[in-house]
C-alpha atoms as a PDB file:
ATOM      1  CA  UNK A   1      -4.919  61.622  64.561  1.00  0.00           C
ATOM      2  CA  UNK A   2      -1.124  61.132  64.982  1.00  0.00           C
ATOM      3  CA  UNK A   3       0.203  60.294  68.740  1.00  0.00           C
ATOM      4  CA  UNK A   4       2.811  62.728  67.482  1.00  0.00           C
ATOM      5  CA  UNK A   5       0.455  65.485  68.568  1.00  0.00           C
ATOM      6  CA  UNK A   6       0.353  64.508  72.011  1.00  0.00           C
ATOM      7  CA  UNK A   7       4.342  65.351  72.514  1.00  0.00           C
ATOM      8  CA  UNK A   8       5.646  67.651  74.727  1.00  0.00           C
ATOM      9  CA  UNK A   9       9.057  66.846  73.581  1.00  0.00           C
ATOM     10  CA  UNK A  10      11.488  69.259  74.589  1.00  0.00           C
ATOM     11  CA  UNK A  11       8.680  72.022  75.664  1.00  0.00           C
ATOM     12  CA  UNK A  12       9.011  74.555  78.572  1.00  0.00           C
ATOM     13  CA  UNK A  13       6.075  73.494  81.118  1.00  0.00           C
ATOM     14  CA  UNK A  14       6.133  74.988  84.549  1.00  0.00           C
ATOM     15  CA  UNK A  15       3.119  73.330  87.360  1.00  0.00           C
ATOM     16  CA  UNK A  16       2.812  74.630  90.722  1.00  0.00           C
ATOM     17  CA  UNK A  17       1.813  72.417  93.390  1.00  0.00           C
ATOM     18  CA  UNK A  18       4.004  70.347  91.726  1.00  0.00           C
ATOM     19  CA  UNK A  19       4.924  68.478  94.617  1.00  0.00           C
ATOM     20  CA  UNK A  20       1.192  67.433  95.790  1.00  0.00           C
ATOM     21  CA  UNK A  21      -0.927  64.410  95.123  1.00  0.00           C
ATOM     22  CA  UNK A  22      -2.639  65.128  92.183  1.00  0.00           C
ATOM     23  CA  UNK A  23       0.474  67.522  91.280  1.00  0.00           C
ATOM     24  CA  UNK A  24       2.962  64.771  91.395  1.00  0.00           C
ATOM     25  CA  UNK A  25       1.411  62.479  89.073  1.00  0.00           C
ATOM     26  CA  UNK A  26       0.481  65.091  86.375  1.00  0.00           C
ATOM     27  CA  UNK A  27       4.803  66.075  86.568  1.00  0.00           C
ATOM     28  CA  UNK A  28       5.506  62.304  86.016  1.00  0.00           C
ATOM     29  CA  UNK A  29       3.236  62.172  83.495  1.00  0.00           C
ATOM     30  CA  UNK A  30       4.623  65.275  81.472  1.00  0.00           C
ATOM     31  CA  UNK A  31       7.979  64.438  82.159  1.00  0.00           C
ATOM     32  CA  UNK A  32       7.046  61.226  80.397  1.00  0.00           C
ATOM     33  CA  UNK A  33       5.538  62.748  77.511  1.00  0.00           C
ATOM     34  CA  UNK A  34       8.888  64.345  77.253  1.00  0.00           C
ATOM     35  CA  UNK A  35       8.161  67.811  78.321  1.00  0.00           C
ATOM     36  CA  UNK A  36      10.735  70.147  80.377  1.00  0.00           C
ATOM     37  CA  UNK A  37       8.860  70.264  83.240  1.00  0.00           C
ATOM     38  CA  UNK A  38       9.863  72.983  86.325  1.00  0.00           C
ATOM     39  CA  UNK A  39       7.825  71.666  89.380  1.00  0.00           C
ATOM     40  CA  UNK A  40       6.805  74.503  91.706  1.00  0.00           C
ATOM     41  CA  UNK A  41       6.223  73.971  95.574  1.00  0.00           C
ATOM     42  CA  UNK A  42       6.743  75.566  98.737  1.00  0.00           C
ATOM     43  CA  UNK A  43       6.911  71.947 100.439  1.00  0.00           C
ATOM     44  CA  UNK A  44      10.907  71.005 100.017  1.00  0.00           C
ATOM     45  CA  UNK A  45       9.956  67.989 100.949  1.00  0.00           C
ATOM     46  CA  UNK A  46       7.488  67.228  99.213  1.00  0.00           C
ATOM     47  CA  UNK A  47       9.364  67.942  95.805  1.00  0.00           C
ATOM     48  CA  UNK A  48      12.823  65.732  97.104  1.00  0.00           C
ATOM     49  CA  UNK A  49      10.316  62.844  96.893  1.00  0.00           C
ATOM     50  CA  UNK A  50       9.179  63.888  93.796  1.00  0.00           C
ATOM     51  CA  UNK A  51      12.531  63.726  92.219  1.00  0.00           C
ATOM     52  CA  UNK A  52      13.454  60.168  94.249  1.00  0.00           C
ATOM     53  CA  UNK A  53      10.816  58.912  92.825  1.00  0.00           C
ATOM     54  CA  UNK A  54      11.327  59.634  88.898  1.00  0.00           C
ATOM     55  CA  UNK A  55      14.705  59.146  89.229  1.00  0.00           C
ATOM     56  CA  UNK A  56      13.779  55.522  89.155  1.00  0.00           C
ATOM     57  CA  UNK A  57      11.597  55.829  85.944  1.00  0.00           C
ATOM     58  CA  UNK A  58      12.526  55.784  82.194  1.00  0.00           C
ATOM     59  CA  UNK A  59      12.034  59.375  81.357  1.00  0.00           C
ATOM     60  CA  UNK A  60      11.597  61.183  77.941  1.00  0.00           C
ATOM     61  CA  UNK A  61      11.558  64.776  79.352  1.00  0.00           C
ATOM     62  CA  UNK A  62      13.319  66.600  82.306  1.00  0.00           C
ATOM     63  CA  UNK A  63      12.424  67.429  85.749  1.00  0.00           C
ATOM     64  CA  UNK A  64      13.443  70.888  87.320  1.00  0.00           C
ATOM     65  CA  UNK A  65      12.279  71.236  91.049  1.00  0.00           C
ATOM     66  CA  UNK A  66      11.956  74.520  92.308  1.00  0.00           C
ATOM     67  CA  UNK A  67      11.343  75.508  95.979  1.00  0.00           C
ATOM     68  CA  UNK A  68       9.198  78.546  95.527  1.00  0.00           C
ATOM     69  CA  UNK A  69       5.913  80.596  97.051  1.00  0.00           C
ATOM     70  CA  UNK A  70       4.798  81.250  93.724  1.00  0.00           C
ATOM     71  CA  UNK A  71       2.112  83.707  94.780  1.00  0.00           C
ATOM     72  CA  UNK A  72       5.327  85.683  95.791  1.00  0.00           C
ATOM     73  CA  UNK A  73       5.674  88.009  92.270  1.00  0.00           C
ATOM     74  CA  UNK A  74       9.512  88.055  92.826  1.00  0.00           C
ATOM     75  CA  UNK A  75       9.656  84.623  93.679  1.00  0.00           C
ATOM     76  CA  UNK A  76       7.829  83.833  90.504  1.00  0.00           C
ATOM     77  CA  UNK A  77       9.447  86.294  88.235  1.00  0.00           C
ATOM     78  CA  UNK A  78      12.285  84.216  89.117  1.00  0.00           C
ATOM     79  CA  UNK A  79      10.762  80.723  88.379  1.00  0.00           C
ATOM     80  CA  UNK A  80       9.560  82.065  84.690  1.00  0.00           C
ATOM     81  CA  UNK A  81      13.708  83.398  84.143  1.00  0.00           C
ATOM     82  CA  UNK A  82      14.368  79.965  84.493  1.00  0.00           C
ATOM     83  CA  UNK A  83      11.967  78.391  82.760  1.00  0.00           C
ATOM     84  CA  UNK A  84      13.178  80.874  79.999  1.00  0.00           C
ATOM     85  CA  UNK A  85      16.577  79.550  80.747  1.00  0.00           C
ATOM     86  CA  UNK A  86      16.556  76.076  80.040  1.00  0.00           C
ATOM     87  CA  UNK A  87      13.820  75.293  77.451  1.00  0.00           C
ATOM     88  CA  UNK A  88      13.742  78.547  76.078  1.00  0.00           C
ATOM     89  CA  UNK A  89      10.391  79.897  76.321  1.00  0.00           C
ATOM     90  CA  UNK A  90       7.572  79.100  78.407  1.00  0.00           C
ATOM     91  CA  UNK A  91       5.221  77.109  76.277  1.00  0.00           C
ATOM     92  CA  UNK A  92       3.089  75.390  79.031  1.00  0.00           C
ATOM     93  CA  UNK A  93       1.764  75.889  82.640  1.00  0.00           C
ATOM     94  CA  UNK A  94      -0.721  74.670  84.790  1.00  0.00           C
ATOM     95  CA  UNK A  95      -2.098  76.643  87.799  1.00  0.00           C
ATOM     96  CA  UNK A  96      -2.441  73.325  90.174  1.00  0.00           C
ATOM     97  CA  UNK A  97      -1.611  74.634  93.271  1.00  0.00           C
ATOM     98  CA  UNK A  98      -4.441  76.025  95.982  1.00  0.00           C
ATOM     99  CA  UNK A  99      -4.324  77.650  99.004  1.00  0.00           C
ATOM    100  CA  UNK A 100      -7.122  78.004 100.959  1.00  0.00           C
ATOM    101  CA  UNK A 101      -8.804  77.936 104.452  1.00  0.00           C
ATOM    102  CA  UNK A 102     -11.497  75.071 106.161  1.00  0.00           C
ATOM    103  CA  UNK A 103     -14.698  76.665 107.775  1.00  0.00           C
ATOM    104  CA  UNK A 104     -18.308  75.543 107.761  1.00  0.00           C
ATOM    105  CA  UNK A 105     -20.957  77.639 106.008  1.00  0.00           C
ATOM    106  CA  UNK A 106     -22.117  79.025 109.498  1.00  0.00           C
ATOM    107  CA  UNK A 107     -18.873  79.255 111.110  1.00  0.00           C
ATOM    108  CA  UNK A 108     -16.628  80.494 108.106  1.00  0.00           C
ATOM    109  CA  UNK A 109     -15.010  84.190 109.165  1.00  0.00           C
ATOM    110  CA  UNK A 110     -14.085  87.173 106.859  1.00  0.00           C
ATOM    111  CA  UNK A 111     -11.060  85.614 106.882  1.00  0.00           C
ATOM    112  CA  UNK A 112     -11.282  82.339 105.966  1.00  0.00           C
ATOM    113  CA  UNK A 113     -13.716  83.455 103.048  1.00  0.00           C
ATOM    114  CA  UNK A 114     -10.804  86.139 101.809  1.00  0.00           C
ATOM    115  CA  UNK A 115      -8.075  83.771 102.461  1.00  0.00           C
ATOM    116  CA  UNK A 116      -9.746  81.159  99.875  1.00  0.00           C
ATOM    117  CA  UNK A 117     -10.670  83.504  97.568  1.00  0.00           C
ATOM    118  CA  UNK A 118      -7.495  84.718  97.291  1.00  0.00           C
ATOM    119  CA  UNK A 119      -5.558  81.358  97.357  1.00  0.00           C
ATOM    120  CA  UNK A 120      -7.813  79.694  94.531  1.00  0.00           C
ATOM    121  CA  UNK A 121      -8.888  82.787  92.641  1.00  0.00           C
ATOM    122  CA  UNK A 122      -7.287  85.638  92.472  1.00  0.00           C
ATOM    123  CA  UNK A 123      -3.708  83.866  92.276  1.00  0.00           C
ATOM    124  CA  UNK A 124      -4.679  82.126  89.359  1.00  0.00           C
ATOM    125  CA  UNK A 125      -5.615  85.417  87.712  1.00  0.00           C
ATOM    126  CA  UNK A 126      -1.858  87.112  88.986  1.00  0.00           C
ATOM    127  CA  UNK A 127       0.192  84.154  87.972  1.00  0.00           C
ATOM    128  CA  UNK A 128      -1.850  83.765  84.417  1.00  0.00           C
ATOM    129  CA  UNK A 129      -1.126  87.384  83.495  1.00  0.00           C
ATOM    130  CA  UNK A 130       2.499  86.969  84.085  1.00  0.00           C
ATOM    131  CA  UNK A 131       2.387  83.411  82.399  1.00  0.00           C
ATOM    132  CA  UNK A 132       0.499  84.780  79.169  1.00  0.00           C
ATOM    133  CA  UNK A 133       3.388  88.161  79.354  1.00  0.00           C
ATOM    134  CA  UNK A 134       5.939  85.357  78.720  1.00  0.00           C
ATOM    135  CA  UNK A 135       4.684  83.825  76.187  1.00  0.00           C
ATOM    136  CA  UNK A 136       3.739  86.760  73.812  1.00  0.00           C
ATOM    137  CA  UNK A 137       6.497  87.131  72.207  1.00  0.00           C
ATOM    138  CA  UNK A 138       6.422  83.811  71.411  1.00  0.00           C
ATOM    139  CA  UNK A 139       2.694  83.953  69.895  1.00  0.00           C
ATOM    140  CA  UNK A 140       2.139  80.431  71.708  1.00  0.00           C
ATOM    141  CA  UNK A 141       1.557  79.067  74.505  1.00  0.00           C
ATOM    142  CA  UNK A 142      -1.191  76.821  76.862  1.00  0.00           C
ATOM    143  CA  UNK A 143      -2.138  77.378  79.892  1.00  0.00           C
ATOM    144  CA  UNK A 144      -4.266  74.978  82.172  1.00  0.00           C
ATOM    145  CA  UNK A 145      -6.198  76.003  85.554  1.00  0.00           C
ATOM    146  CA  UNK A 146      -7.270  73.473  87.878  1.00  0.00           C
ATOM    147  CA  UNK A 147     -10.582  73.790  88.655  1.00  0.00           C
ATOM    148  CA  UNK A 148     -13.236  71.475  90.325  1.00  0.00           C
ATOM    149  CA  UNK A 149     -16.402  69.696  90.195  1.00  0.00           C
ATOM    150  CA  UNK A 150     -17.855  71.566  93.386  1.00  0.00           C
ATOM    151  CA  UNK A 151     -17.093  74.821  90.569  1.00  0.00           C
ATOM    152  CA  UNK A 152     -19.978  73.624  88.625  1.00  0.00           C
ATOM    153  CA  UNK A 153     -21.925  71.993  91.261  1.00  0.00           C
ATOM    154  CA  UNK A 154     -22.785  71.866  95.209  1.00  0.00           C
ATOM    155  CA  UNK A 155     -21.347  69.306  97.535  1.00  0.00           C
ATOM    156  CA  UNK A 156     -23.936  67.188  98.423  1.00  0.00           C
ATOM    157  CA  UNK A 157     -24.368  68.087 102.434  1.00  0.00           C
ATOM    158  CA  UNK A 158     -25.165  64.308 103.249  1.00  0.00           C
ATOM    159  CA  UNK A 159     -21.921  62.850 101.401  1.00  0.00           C
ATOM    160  CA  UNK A 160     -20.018  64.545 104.638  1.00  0.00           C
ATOM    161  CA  UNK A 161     -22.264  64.367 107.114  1.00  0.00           C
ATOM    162  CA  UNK A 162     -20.667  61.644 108.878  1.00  0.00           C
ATOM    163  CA  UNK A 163     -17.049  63.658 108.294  1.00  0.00           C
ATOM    164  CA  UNK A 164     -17.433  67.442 108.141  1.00  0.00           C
ATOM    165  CA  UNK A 165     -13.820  67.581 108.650  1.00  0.00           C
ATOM    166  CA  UNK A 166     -13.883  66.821 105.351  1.00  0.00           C
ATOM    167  CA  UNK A 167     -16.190  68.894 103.705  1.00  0.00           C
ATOM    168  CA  UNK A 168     -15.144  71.720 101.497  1.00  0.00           C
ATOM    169  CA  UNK A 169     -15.282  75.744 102.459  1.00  0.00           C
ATOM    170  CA  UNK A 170     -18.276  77.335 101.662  1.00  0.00           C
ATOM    171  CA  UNK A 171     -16.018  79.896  99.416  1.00  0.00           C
ATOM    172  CA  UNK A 172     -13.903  77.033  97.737  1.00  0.00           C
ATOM    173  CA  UNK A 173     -16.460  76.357  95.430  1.00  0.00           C
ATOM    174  CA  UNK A 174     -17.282  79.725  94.637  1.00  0.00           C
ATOM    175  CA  UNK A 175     -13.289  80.632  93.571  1.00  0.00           C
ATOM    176  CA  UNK A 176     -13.349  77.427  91.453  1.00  0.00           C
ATOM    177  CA  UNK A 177     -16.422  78.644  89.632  1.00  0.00           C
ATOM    178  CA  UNK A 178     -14.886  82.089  89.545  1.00  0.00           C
ATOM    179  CA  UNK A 179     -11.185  79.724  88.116  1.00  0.00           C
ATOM    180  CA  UNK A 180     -13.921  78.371  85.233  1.00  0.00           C
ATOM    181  CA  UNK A 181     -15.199  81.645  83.762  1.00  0.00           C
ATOM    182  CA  UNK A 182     -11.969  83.609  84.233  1.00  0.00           C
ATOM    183  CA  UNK A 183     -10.647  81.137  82.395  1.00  0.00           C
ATOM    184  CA  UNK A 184     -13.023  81.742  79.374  1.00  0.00           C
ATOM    185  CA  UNK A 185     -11.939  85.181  79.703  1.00  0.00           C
ATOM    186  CA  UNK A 186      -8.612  85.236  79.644  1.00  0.00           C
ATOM    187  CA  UNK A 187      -9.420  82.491  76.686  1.00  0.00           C
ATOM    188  CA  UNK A 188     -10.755  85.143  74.566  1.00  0.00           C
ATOM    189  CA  UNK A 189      -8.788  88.198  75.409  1.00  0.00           C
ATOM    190  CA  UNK A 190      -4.887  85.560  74.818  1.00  0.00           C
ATOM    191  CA  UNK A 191      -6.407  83.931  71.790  1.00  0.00           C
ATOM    192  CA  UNK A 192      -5.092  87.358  69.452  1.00  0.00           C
ATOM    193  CA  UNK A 193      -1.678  86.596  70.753  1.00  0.00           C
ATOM    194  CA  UNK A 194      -1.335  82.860  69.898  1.00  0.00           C
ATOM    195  CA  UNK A 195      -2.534  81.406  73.656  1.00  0.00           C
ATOM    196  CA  UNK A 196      -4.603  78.892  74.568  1.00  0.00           C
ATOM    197  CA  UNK A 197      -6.885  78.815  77.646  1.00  0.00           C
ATOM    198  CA  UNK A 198      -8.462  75.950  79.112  1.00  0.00           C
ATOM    199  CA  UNK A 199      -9.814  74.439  82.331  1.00  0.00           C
ATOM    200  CA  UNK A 200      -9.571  71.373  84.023  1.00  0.00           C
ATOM    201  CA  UNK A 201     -12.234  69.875  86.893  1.00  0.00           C
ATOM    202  CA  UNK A 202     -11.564  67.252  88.565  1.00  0.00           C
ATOM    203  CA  UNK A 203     -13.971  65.144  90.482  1.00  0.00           C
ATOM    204  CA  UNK A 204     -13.939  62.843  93.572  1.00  0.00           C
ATOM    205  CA  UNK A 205      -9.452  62.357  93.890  1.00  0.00           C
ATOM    206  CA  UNK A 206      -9.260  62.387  98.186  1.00  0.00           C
ATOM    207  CA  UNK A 207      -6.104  61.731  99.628  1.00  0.00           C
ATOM    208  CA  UNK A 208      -4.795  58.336 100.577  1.00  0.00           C
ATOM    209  CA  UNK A 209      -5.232  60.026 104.262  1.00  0.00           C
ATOM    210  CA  UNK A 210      -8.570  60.486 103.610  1.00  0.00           C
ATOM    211  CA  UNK A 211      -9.389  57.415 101.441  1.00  0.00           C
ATOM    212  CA  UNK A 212      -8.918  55.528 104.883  1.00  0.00           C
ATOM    213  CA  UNK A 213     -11.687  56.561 106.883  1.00  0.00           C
ATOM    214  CA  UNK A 214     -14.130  53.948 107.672  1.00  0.00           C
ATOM    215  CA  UNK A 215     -17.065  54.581 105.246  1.00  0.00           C
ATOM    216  CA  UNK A 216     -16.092  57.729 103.800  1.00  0.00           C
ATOM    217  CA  UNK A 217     -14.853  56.309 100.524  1.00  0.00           C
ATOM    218  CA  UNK A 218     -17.678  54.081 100.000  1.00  0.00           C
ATOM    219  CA  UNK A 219     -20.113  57.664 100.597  1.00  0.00           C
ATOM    220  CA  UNK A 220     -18.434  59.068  97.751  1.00  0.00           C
ATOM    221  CA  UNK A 221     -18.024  56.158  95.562  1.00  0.00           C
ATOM    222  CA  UNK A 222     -21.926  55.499  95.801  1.00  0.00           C
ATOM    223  CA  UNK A 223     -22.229  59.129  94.239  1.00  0.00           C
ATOM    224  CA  UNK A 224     -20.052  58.311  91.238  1.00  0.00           C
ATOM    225  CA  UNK A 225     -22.011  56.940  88.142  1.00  0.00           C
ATOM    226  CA  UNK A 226     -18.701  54.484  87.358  1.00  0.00           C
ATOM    227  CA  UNK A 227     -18.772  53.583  90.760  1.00  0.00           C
ATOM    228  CA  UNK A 228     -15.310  54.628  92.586  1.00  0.00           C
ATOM    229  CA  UNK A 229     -13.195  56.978  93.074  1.00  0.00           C
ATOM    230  CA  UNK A 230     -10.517  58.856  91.056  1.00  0.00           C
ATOM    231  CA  UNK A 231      -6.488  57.806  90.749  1.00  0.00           C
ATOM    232  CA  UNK A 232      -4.235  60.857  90.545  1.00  0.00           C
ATOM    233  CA  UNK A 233      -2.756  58.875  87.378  1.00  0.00           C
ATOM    234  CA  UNK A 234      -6.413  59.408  85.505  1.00  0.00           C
ATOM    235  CA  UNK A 235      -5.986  63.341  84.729  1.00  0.00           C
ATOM    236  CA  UNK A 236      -2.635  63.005  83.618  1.00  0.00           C
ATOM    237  CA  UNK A 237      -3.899  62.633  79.802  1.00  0.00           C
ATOM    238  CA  UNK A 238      -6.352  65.492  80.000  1.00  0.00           C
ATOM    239  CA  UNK A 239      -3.670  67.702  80.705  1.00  0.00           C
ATOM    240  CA  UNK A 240      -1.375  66.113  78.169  1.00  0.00           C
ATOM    241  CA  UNK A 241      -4.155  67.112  75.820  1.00  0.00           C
ATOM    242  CA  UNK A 242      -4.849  70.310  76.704  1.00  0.00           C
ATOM    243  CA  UNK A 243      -1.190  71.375  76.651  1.00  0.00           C
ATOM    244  CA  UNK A 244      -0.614  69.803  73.501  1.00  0.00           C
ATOM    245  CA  UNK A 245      -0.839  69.924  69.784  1.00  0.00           C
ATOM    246  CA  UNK A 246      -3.737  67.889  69.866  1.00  0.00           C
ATOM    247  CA  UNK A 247      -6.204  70.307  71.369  1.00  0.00           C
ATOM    248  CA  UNK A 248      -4.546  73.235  68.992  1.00  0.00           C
ATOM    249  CA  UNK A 249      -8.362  74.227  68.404  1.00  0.00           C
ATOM    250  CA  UNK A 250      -9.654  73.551  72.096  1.00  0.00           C
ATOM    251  CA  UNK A 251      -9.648  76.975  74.014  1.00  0.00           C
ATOM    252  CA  UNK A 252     -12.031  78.515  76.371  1.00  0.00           C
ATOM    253  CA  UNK A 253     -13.243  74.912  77.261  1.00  0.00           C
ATOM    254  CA  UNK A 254     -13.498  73.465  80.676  1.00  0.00           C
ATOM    255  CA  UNK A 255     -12.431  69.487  80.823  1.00  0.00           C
ATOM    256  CA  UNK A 256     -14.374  67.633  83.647  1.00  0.00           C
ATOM    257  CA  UNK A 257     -12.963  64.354  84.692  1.00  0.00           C
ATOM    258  CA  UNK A 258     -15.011  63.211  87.419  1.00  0.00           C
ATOM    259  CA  UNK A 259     -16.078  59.636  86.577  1.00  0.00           C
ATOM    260  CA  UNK A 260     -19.539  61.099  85.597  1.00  0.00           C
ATOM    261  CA  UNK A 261     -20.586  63.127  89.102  1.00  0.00           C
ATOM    262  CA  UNK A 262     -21.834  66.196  87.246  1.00  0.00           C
ATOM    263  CA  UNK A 263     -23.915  63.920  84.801  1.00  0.00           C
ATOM    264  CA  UNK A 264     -26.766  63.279  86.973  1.00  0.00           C
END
């Protein structure tokens, strides 16, 4: 297979959370790879580092920062007119971004259950429609949706019993499960019209922040059959891929990079 296939060069992608941890890496990455890339983010600040810190890398591609709430339909009506804009059409887009609220499974209110369904769910769903409207006309296009591993598995209770703080909502896995099969939907139902559908899930990638606390990364590390945990940098080529020409035939398909956590 040609590396040619792997090029983004000169293709519309748009990301949201584009400004986040594992957000920021996948932009460099696609910027790299010579995509147009339009980072999304409500964080200003968060995307002014972004673009500081590019600016001192070689680039192949182009970076477009937008300030936006994309779950806001007129604030993301806008985004897509300017991804339109400047490369044209919207060829790519990954649904990175998640908003959601932290509760234990006995404490977790109506609406911190709605709040997370919403925010990893039912956004995805909204924002794919309008996405996949875009690209029609076009009779191409990719779109990736971030899932996770704890949307094909349980957390194990014990990995966080030392730090519940850090233990996921009981609804966050459910909306990431929810992010996997919608995303075989809409798979099936965009194929007819030229668009590709895929998931990504990734596995154990805490925060620096959270990285820190004593212990905590060795619990997880112990769980993961290669033995540590994941570097934002390591899902930058799955979602190369899966935007690419080189997974023209991959659609429906959920891509778990988790250092083998779901294997056993």
């Amino acid at each position: 297979m040609s590396l040619e296939l792997f090029e983004l060069n000169g293709l519309g992608v748009g990301l949201t959370g584009g400004g986040g941890y594992l957000g920021s890496a996948m932009v460099k990455g696609l910027v790299q790879s010579g995509a147009i890339v339009f980072a999304c983010d409500i964080n200003e600040n968060s995307l002014a580092r972004l673009k500081e810190n590019l600016a001192h890398e070689e680039q192949n591609g182009r970076l477009f920062t937008i300030t936006a709430d994309i779950n806001d339909e007129e604030q993301r009506a806008s985004v897509l007119d300017m991804v339109e804009k400047e490369a044209g059409s919207v060829y790519g887009w990954v649904n990175n971004a998640y908003a959601g609220q932290a509760g234990l499974i006995t404490e977790a209110s109506r609406g911190q259950i709605e709040a997370t369904v919403v925010g990893g769910l039912a956004r995805v769903i909204e924002i794919t429609r309008d996405v996949a409207m875009r690209m029609m006309p076009h009779r191409s296009g990719s779109i990736v949706n971030v899932s996770s591993m704890y949307g094909i598995v349980s957390p194990q209770p014990q990995a966080y019993s030392d730090h519940p703080a850090f233990h996921n909502p009981p609804a966050y896995g459910a909306a990431k499960a929810g992010v996997i099969q919608y995303t075989r939907y809409a798979a099936c139902h965009l194929a007819a019209h030229g668009i590709r559908v895929n998931a990504l899930s990734p596995g154990p990638f805490p925060k620096q922040s959270v990285r820190c606390t004593p212990g905590f990364k060795e619990q997880l590390s112990s769980r993961v059959p290669l033995g540590r945990l994941g570097e934002p940098e390591e899902l930058v080529g799955a979602v190369i891929y899966l935007l690419s020409r080189a997974s023209s035939y991959v659609t429906g398909h959920n891509l778990v990079v988790d250092g083998g956590w779901t294997a056993w």
